[in-house]
C-alpha atoms as a PDB file:
ATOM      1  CA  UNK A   1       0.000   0.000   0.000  1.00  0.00           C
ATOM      2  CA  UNK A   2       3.129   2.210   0.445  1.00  0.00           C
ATOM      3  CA  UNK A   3       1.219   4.151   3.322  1.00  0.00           C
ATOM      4  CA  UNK A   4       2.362   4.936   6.543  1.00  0.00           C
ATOM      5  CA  UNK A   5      -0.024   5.942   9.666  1.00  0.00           C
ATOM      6  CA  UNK A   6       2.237   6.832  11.788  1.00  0.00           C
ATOM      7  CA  UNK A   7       4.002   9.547   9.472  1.00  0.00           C
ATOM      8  CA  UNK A   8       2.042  10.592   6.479  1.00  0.00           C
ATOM      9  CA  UNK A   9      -0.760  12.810   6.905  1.00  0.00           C
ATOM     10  CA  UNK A  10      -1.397  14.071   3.470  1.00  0.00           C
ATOM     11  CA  UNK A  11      -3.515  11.328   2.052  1.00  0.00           C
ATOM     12  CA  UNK A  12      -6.722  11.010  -0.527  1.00  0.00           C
ATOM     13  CA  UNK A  13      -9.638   9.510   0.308  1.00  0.00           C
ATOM     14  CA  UNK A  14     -12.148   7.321  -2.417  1.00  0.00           C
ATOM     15  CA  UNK A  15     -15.001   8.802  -2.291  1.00  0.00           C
ATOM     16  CA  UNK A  16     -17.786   8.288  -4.424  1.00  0.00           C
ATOM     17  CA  UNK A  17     -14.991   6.492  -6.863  1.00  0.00           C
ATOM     18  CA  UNK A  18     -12.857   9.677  -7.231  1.00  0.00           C
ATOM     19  CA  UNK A  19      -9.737  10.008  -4.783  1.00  0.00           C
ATOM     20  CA  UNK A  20      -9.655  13.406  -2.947  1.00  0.00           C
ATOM     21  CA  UNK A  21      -7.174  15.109  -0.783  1.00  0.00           C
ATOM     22  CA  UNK A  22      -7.305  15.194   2.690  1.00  0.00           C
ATOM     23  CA  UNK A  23      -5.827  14.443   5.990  1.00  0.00           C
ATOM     24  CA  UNK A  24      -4.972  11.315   8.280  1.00  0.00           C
ATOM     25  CA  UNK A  25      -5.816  12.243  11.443  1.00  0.00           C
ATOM     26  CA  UNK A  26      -5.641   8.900  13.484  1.00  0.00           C
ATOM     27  CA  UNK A  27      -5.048   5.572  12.074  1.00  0.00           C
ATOM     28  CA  UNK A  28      -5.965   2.043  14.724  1.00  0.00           C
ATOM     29  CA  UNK A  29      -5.258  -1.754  14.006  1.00  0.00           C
ATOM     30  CA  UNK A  30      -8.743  -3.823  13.736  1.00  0.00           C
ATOM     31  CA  UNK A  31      -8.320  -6.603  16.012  1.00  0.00           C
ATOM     32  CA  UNK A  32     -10.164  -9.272  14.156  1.00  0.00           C
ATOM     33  CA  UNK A  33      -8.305  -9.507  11.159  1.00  0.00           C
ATOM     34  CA  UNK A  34      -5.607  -7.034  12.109  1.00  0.00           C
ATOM     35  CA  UNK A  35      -6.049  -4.029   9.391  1.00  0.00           C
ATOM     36  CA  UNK A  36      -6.223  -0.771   9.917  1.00  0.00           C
ATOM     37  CA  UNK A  37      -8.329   2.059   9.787  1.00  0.00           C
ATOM     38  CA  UNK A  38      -7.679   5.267   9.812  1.00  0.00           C
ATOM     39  CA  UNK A  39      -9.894   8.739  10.938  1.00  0.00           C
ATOM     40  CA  UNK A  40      -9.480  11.204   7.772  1.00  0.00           C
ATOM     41  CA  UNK A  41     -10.618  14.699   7.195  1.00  0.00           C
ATOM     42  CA  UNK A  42     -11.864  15.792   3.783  1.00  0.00           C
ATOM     43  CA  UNK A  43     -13.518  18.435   1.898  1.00  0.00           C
ATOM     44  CA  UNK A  44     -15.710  16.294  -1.173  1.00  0.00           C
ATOM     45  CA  UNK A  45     -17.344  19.710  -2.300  1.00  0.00           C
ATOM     46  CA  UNK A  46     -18.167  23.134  -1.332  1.00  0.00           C
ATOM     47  CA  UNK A  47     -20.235  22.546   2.106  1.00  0.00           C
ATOM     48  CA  UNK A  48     -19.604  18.621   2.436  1.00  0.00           C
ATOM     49  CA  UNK A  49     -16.885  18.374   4.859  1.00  0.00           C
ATOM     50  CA  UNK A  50     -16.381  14.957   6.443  1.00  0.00           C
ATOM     51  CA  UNK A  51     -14.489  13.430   9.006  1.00  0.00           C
ATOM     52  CA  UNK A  52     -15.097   9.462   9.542  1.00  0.00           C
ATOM     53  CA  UNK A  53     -13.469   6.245   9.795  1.00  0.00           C
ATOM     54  CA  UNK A  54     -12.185   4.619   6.683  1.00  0.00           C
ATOM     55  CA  UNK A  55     -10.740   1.817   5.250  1.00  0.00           C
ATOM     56  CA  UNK A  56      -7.107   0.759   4.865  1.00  0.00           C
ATOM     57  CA  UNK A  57      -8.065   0.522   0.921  1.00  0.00           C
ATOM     58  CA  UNK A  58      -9.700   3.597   0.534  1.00  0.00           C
ATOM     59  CA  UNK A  59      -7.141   5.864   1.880  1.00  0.00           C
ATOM     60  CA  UNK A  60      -3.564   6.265  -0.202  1.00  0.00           C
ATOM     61  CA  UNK A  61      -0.370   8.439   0.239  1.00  0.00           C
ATOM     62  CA  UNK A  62      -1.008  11.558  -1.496  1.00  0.00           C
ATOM     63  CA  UNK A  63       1.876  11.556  -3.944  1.00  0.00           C
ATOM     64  CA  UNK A  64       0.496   7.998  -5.314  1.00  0.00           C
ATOM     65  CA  UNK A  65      -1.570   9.863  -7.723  1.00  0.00           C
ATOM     66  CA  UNK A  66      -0.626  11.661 -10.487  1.00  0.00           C
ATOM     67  CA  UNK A  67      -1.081  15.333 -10.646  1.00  0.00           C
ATOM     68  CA  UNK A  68      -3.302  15.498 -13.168  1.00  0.00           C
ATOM     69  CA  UNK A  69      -5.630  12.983 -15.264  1.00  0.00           C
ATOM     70  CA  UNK A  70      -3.677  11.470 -17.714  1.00  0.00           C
ATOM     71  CA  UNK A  71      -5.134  10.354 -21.549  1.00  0.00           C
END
């Protein structure tokens, strides 16, 4: 996955299947099957702010994307 709780904070987030930016706030180990999760911030559009619990596969370093769509 190439992502690191403990140290990166700039992350995106899937949302809706786009990746956006945000922030990694917390990140925990599930006990059960021992992946993590981790407690991002992100802005989706203007007025929808979130902050939630998310998935060790929907949350990626932010440099793992390209900086703009390529065709």
């Amino acid at each position: 996955m190439g992502l690191d709780p403990e140290r990166d904070s700039a992350v995106e987030v899937l949302h809706e299947g786009r990746w956006l930016p945000g922030t990694l706030l917390h990140a925990y180990r599930r006990r059960e099957d021992g992946r993590w999760r981790g407690i991002v911030r992100y802005t989706a559009d203007v007025g929808e702010q979130y902050e939630q619990s998310r998935d060790q596969d929907e949350i990626r370093p932010a440099s793992a994307a390209p900086p703009w769509p390529l065709t």
